[in-house]
N, C-alpha and C. Protein backbone atom coordinates (compact mmCIF):
# COMPACT_ATOMS: atom_id res chain seq x y z
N UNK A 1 0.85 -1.18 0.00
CA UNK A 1 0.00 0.00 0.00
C UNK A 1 0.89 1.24 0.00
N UNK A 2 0.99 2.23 -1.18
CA UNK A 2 1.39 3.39 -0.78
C UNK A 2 1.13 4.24 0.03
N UNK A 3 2.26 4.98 0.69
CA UNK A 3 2.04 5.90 1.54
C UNK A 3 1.42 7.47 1.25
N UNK A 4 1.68 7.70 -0.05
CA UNK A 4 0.76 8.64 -0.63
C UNK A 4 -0.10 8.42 -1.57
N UNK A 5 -1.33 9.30 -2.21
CA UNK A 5 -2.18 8.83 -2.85
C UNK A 5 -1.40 8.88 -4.18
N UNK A 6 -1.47 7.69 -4.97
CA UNK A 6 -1.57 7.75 -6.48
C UNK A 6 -2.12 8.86 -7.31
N UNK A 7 -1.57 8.91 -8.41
CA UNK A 7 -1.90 10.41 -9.60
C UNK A 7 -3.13 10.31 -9.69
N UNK A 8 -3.25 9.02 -10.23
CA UNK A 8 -4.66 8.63 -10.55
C UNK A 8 -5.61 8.61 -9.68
N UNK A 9 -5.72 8.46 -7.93
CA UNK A 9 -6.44 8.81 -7.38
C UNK A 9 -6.79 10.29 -6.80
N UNK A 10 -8.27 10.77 -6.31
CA UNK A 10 -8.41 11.82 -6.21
C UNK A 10 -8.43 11.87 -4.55
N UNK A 11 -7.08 12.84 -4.46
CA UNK A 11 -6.66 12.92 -2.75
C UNK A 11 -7.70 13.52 -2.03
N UNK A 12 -8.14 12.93 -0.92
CA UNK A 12 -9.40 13.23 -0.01
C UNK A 12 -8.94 14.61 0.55
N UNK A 13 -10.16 15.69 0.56
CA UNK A 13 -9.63 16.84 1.36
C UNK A 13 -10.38 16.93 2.71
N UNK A 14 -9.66 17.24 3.34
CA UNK A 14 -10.69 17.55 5.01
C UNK A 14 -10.67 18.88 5.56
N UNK A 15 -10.00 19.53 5.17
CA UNK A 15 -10.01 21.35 5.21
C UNK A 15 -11.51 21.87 4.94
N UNK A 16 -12.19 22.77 6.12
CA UNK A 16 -13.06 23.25 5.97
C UNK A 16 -13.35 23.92 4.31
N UNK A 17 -14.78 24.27 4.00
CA UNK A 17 -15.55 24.99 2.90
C UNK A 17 -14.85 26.04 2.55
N UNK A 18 -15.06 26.70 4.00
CA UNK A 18 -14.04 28.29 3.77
C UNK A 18 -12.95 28.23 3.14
N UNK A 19 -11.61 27.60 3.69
CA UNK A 19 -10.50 27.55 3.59
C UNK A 19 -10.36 27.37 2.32
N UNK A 20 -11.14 25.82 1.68
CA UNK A 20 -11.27 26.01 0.04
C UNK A 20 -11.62 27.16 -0.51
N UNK A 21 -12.35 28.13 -0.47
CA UNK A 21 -13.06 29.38 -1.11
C UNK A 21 -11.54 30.32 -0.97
N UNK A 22 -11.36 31.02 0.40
CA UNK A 22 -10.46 31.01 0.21
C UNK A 22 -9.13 31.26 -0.46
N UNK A 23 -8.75 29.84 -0.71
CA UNK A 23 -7.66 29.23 -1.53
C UNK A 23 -7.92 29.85 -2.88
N UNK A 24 -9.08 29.49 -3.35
CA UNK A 24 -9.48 29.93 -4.69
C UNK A 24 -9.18 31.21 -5.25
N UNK A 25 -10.18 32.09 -4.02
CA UNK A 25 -9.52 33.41 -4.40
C UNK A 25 -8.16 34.10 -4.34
N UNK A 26 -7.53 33.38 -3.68
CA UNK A 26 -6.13 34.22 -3.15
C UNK A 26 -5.01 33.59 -4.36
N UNK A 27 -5.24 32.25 -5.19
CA UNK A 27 -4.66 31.97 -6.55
C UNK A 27 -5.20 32.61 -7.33
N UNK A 28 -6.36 32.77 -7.49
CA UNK A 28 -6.90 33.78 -8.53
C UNK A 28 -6.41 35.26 -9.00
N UNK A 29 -6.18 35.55 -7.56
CA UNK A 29 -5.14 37.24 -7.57
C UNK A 29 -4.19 36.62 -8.09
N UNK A 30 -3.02 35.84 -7.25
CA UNK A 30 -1.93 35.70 -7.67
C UNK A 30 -1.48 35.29 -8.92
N UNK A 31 -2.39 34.20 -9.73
CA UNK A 31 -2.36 34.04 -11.02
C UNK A 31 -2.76 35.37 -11.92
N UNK A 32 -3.88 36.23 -11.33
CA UNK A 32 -3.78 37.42 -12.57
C UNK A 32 -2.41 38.17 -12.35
N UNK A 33 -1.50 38.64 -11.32
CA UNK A 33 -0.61 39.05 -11.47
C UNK A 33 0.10 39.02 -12.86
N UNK A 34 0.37 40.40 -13.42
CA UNK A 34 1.33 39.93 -14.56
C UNK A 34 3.17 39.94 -14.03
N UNK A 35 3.00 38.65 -14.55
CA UNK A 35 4.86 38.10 -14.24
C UNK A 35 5.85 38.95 -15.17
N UNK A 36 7.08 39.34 -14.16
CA UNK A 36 8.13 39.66 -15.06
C UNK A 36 9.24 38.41 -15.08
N UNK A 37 9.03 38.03 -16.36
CA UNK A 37 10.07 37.15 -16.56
C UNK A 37 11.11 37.16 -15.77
N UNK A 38 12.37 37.76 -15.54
CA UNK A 38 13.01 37.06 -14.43
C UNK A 38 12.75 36.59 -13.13
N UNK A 39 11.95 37.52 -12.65
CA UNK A 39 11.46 36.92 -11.57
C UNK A 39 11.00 35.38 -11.69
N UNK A 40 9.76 35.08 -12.51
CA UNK A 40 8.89 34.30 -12.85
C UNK A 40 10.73 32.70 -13.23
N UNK A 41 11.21 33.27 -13.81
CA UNK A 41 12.38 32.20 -14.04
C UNK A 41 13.26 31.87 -12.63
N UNK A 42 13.19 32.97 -11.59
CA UNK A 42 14.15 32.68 -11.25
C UNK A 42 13.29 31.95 -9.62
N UNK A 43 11.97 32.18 -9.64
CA UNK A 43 11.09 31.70 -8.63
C UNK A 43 10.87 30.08 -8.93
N UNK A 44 10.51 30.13 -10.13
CA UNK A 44 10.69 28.27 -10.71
C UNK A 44 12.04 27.31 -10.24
N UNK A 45 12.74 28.43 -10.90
CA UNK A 45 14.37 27.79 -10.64
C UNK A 45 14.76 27.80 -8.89
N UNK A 46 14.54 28.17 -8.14
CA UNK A 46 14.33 28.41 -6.25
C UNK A 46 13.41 27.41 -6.19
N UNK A 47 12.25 27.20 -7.26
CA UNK A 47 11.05 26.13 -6.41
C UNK A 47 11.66 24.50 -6.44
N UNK A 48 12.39 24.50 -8.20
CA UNK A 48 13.35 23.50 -8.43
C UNK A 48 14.61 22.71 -6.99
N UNK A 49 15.16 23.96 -6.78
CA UNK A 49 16.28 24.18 -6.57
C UNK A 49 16.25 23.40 -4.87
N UNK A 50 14.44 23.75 -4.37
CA UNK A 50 14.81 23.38 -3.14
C UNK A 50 14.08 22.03 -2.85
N UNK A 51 13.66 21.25 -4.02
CA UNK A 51 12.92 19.73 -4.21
C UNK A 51 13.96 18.73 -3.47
N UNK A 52 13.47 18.21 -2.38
CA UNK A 52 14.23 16.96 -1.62
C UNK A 52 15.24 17.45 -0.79
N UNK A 53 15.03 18.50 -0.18
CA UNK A 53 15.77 19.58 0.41
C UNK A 53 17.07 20.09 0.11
N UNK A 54 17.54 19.95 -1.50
CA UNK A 54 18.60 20.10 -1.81
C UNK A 54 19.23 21.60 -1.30
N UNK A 55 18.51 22.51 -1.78
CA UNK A 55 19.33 23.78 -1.31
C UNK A 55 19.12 24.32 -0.06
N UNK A 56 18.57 23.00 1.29
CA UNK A 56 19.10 23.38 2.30
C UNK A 56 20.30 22.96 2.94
N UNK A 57 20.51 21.56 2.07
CA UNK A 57 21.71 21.00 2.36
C UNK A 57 22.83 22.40 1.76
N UNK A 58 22.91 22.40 1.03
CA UNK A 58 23.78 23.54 0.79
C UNK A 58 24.12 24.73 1.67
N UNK A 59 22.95 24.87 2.16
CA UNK A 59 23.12 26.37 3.25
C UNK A 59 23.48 25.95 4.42
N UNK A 60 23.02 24.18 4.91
CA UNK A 60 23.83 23.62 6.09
C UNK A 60 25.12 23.21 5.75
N UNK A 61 25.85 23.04 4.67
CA UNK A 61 27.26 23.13 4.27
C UNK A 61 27.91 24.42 4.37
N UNK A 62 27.44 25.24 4.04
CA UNK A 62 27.47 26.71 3.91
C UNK A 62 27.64 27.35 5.37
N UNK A 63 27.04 26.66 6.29
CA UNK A 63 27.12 27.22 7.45
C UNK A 63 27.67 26.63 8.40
N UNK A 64 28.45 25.17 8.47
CA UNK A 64 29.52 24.73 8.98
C UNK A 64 30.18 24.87 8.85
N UNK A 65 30.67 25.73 7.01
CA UNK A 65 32.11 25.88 7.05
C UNK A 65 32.48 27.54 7.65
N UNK A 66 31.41 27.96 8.23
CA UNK A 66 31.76 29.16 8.41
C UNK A 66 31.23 29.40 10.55
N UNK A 67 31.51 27.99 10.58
CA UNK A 67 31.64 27.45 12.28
C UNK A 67 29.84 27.60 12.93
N UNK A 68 29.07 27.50 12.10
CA UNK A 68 27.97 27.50 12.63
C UNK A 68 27.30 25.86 12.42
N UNK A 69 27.88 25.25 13.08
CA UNK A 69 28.08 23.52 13.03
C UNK A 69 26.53 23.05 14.00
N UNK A 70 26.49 23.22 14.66
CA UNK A 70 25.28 22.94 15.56
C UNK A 70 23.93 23.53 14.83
N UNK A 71 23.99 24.79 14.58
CA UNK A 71 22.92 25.05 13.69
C UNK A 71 22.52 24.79 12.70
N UNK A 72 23.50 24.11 12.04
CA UNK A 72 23.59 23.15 10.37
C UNK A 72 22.81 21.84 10.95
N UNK A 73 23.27 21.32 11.79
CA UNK A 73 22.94 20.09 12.64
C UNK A 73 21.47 20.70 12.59
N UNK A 74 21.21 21.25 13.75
CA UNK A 74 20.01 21.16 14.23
C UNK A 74 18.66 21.64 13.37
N UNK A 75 19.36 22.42 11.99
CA UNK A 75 18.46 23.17 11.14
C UNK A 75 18.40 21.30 10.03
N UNK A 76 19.11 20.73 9.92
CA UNK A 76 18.76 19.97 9.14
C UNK A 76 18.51 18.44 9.75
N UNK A 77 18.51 18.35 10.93
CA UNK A 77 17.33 17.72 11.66
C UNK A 77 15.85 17.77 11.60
N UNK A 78 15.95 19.45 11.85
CA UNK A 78 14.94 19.78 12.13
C UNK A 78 13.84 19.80 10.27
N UNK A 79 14.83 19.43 9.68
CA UNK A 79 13.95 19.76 8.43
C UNK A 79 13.68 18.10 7.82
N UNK A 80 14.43 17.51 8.18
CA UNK A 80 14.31 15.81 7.60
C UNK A 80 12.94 15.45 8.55
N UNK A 81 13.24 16.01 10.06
CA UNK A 81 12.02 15.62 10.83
C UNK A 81 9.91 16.17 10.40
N UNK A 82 10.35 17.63 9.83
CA UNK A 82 9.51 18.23 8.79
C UNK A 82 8.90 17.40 7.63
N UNK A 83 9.90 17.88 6.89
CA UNK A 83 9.81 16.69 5.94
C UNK A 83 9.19 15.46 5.83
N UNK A 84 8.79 14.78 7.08
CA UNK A 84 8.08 13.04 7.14
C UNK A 84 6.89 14.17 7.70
N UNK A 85 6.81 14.70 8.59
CA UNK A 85 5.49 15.15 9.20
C UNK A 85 4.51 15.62 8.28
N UNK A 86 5.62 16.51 7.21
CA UNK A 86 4.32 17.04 6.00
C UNK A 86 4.23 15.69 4.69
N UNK A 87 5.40 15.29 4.28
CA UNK A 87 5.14 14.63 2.96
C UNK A 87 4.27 13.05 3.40
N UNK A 88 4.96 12.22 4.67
CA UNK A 88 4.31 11.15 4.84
C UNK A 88 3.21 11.24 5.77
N UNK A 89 3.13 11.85 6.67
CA UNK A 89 2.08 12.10 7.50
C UNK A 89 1.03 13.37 6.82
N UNK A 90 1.13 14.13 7.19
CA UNK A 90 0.23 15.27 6.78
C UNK A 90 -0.22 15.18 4.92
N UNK A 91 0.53 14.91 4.12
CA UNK A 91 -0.54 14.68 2.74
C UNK A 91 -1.09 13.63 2.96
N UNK A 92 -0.65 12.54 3.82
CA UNK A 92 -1.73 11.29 3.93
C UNK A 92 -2.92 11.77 4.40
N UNK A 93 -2.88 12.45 6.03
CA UNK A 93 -4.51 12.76 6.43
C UNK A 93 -5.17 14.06 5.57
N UNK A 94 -4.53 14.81 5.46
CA UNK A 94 -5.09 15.59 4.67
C UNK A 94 -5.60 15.37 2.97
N UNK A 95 -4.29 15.12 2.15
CA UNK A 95 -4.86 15.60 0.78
C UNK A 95 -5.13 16.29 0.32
N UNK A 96 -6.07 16.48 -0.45
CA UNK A 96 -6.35 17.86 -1.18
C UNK A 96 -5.78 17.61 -2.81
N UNK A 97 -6.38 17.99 -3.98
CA UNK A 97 -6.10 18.10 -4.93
C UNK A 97 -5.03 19.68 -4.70
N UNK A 98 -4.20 19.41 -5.94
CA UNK A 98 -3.43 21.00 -6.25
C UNK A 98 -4.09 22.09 -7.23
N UNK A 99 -3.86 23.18 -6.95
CA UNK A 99 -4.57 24.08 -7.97
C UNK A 99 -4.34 23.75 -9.85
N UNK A 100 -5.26 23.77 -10.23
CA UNK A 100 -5.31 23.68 -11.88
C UNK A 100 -4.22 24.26 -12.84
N UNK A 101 -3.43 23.35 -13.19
CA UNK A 101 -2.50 24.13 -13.79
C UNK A 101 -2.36 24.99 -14.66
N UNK A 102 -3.82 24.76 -15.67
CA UNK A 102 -4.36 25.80 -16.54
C UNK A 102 -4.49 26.89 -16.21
N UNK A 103 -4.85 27.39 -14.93
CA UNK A 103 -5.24 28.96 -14.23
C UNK A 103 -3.64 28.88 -13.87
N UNK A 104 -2.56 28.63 -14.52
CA UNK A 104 -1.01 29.08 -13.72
C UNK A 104 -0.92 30.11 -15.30
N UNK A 105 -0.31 31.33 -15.42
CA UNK A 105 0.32 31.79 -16.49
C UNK A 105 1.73 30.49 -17.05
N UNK A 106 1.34 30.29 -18.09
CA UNK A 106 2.55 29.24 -18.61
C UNK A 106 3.82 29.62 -18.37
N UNK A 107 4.65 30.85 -18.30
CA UNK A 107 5.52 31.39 -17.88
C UNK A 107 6.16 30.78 -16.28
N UNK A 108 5.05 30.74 -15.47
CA UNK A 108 5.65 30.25 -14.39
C UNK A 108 6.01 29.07 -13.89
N UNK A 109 4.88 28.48 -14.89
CA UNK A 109 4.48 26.34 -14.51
C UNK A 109 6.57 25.82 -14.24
N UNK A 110 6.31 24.82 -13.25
CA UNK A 110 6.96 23.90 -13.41
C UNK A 110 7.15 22.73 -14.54
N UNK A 111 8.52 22.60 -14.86
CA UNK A 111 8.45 21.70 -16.03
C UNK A 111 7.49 20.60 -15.71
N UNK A 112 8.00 20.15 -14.87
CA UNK A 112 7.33 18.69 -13.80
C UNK A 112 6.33 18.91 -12.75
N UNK A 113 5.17 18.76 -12.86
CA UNK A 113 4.28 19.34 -12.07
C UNK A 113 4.28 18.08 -11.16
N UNK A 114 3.95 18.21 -9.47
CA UNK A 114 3.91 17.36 -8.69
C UNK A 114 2.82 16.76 -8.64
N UNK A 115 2.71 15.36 -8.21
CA UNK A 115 1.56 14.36 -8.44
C UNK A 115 1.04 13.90 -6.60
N UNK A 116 1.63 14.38 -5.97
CA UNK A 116 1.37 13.83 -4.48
C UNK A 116 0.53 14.93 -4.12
N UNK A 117 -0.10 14.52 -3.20
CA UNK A 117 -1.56 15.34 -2.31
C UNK A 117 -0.95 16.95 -2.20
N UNK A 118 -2.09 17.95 -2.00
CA UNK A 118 -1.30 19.03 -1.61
C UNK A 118 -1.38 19.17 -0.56
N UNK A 119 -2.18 19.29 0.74
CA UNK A 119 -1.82 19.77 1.84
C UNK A 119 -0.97 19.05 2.93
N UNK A 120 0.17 18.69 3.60
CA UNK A 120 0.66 20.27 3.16
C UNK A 120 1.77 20.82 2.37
N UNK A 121 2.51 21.79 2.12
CA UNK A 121 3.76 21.82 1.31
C UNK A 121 4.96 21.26 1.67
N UNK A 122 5.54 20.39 1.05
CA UNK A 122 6.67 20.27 1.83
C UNK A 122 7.80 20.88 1.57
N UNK A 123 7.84 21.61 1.02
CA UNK A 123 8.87 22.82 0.72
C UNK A 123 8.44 23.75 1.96
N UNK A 124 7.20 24.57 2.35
CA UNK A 124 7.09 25.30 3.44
C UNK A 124 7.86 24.91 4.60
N UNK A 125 7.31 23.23 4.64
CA UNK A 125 7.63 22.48 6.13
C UNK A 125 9.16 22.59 6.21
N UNK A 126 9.87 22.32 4.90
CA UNK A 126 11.18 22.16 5.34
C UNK A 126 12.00 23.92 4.92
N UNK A 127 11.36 24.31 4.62
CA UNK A 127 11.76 25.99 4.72
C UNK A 127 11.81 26.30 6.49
N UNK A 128 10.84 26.22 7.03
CA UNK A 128 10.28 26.68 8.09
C UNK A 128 11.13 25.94 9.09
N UNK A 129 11.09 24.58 8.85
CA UNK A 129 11.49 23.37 9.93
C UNK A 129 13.35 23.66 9.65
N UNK A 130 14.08 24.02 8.53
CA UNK A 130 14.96 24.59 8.67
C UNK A 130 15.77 25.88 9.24
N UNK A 131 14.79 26.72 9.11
CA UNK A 131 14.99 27.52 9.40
C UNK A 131 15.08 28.10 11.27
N UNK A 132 13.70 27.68 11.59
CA UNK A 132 13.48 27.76 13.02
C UNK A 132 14.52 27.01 13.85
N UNK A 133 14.76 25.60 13.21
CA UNK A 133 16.09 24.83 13.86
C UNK A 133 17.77 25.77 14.13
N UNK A 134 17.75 26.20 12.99
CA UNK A 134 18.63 27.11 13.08
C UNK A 134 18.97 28.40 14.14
N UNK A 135 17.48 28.57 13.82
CA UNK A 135 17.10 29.73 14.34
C UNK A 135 17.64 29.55 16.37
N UNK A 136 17.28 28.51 16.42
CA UNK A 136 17.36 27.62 17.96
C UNK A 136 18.98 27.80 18.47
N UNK A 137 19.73 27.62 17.88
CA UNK A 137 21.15 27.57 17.63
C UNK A 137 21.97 28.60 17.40
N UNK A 138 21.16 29.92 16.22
CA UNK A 138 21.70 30.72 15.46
C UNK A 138 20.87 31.81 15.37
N UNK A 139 20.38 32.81 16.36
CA UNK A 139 19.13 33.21 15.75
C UNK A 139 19.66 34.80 14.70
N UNK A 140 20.85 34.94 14.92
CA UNK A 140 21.73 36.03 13.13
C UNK A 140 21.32 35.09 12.37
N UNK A 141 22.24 33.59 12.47
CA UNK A 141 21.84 33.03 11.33
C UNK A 141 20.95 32.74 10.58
N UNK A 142 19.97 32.34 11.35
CA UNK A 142 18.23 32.47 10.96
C UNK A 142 17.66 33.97 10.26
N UNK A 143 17.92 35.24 10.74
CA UNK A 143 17.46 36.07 10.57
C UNK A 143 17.84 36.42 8.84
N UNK A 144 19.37 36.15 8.64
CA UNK A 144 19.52 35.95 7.59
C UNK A 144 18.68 35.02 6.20
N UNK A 145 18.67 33.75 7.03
CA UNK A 145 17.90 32.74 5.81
C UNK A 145 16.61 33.12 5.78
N UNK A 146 16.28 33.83 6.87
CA UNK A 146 14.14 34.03 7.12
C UNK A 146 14.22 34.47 5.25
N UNK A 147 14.59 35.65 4.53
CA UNK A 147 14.29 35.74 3.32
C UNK A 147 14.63 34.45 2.07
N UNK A 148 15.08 33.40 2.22
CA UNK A 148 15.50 32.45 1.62
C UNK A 148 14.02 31.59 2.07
N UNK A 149 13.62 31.66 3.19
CA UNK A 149 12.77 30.75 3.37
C UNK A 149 11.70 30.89 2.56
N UNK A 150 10.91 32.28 3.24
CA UNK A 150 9.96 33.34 2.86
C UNK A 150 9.82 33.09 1.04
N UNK A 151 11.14 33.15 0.68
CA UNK A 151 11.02 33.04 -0.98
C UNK A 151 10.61 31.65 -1.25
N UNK A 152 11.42 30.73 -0.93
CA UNK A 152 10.73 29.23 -1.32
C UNK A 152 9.69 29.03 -1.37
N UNK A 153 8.87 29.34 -0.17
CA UNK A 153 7.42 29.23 0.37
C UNK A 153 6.29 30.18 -0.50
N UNK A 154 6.84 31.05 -0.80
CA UNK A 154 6.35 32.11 -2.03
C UNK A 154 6.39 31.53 -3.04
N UNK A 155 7.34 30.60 -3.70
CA UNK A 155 7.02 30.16 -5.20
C UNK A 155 6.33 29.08 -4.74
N UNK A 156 6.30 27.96 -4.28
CA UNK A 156 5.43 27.49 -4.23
C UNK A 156 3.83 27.97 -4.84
N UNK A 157 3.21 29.19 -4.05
CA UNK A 157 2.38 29.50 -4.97
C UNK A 157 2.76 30.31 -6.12
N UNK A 158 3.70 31.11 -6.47
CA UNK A 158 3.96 31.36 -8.07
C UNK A 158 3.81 30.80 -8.99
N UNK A 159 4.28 29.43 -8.85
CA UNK A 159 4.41 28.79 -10.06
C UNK A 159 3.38 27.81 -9.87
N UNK A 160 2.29 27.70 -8.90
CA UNK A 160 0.61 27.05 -8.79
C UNK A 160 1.01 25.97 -8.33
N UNK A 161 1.99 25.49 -7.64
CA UNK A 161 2.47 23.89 -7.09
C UNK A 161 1.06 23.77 -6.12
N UNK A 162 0.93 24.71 -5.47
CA UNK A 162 0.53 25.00 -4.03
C UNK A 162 -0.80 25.86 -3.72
N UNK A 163 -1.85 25.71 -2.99
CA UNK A 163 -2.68 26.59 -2.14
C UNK A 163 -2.30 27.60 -1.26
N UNK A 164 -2.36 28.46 -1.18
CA UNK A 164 -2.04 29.41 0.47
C UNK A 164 -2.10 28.43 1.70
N UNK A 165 -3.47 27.75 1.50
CA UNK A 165 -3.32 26.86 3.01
C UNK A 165 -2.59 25.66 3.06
N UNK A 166 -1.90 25.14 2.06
CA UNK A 166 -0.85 24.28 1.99
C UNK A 166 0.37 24.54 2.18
N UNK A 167 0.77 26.58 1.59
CA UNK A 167 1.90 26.14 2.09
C UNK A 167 1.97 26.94 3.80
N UNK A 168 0.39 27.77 4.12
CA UNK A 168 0.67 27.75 5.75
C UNK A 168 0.98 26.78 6.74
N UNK A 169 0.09 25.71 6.29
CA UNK A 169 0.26 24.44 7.06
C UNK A 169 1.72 23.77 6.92
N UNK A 170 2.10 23.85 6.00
CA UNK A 170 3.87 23.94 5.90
C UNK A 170 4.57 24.33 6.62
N UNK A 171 4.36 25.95 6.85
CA UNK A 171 5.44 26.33 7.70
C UNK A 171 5.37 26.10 9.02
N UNK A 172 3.45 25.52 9.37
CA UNK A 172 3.35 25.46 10.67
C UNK A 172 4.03 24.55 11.29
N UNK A 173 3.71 23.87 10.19
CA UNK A 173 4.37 21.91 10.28
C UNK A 173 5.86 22.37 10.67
N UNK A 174 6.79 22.66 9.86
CA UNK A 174 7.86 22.72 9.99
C UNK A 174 8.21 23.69 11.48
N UNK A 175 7.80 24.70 11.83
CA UNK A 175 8.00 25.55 12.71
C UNK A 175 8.34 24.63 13.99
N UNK A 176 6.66 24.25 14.00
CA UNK A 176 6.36 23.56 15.41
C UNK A 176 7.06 21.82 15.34
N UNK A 177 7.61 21.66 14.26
CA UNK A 177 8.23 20.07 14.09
C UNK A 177 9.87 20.49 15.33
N UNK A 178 10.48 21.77 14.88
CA UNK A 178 11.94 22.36 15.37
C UNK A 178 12.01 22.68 16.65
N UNK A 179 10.62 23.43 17.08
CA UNK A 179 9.93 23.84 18.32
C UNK A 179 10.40 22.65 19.41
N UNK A 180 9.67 21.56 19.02
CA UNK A 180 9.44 20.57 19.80
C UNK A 180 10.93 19.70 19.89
N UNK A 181 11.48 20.10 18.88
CA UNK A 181 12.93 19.52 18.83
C UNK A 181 13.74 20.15 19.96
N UNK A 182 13.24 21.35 19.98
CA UNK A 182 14.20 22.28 20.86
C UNK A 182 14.02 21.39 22.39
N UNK A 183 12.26 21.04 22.40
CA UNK A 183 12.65 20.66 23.93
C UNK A 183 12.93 19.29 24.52
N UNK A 184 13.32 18.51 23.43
CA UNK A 184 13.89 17.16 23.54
C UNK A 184 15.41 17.38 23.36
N UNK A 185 16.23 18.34 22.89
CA UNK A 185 17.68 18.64 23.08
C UNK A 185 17.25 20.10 22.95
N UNK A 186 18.07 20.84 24.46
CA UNK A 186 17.90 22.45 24.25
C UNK A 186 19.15 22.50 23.98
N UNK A 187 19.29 23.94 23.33
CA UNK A 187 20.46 24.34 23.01
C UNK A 187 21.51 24.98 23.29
N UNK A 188 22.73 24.27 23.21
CA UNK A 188 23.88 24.83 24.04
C UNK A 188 24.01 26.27 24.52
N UNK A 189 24.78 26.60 25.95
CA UNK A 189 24.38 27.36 26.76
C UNK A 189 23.20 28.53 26.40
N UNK A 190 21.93 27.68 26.16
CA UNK A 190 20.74 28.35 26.85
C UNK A 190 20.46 28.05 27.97
C-alpha cells in the first residue's frame, strides 16, 4: 500500500468549505498578477532548486564551514524531521487536490508538475522546519535565511504547485516540528 495517494487517485480533502473558497480566491489574484520574466524564471528555478531539500543541504554546508556547526545540525534535523510530518504524514490525512495548472500563467508552470496530495507543502515544512532549527542555535543566522525561506514558500504558490493553506500548514508543520525539537535537546548554553 502506498504511503501517498496515487496520480490517478483523487486525494481526499478535510479542510473546511471556507479555507477552500479562500484558496481559490487568493490563486486567482496571484495568477492574474502579470509576471516579469526574471522573476517568474528565477522563482521556478528556487522552487526546483529546493525539491528533496537540496538547497538546504547547501546552506547547512554553507554554514559549517563558516563554524555555525550545531545550527547546520540542528536546522537539518529539524527539516528531515519536517519533511516526514508534512510529505508522509500530513498529505496522507489531509490531501487535497493541487490548484489547476491551466489557471497558472505558462511562464511560471513547473516543467514537472507534482503528483502527491497538496496539503501540506513540503517545501514550506522544510523551509520553516529549517529555518526555526537554526534559528534555535543561530538566531543572526536564521534572521539571515528568514528571506530564503519566505522566498521558497512564495514560489510554491507562483508557479501554482501550491494553495495558500498548503503552504501555511507547511510552515506550521515545519515551525512547530523544530519547536518541539528544541525541547527534547535544548540548546547549548541556553
Amino acid at each position: 500500500m502506498p504511503l501517498l495517494p496515487l496520480p490517478s487517485e483523487t486525494p481526499r480533502q478535510v479542510l473546511p468549505a471556507w479555507v477552500l473558497r479562500a484558496d481559490r480566491r487568493a490563486a486567482k489574484r496571484i495568477n492574474s498578477v502579470r509576471g516579469v520574466p526574471v522573476v517568474d524564471r528565477n522563482l521556478s528555478r528556487l522552487s526546483h532548486f529546493a525539491d528533496h531539500g537540496l538547497l538546504w543541504a547547501a546552506v547547512a554546508a554553507g554554514l559549517a564551514l563558516v563554524g555555525q556547526r550545531r545550527a547546520a545540525v540542528r536546522g537539518t534535523l529539524s527539516l528531515g524531521f519536517a519533511s516526514a510530518m508534512a510529505n508522509i504524514v500530513g498529505k496522507r490525512i489531509f490531501g487535497g487536490n493541487r490548484p489547476l495548472i491551466d489557471d497558472v500563467p505558462i511562464e511560471r508552470r513547473l516543467r514537472s508538475q507534482p503528483l502527491s496530495a497538496s496539503f501540506p507543502s513540503g517545501h514550506a515544512a522544510c523551509a520553516a522546519g529549517f529555518v526555526t532549527g537554526v534559528a534555535i542555535e543561530s538566531p543572526g543566522a536564521a534572521a539571515a535565511l528568514l528571506p530564503l525561506a519566505g522566498a521558497v514558500s512564495w514560489s510554491r504558490l507562483h508557479v501554482g504547485a501550491h494553495w495558500t493553506s498548503d503552504v501555511v500548514g507547511g510552515l506550521l508543520i515545519g515551525s512547530g516540528v523544530a519547536l518541539l525539537g528544541r525541547l527534547v535537546s535544548a540548546p547549548r548554553g541556553r
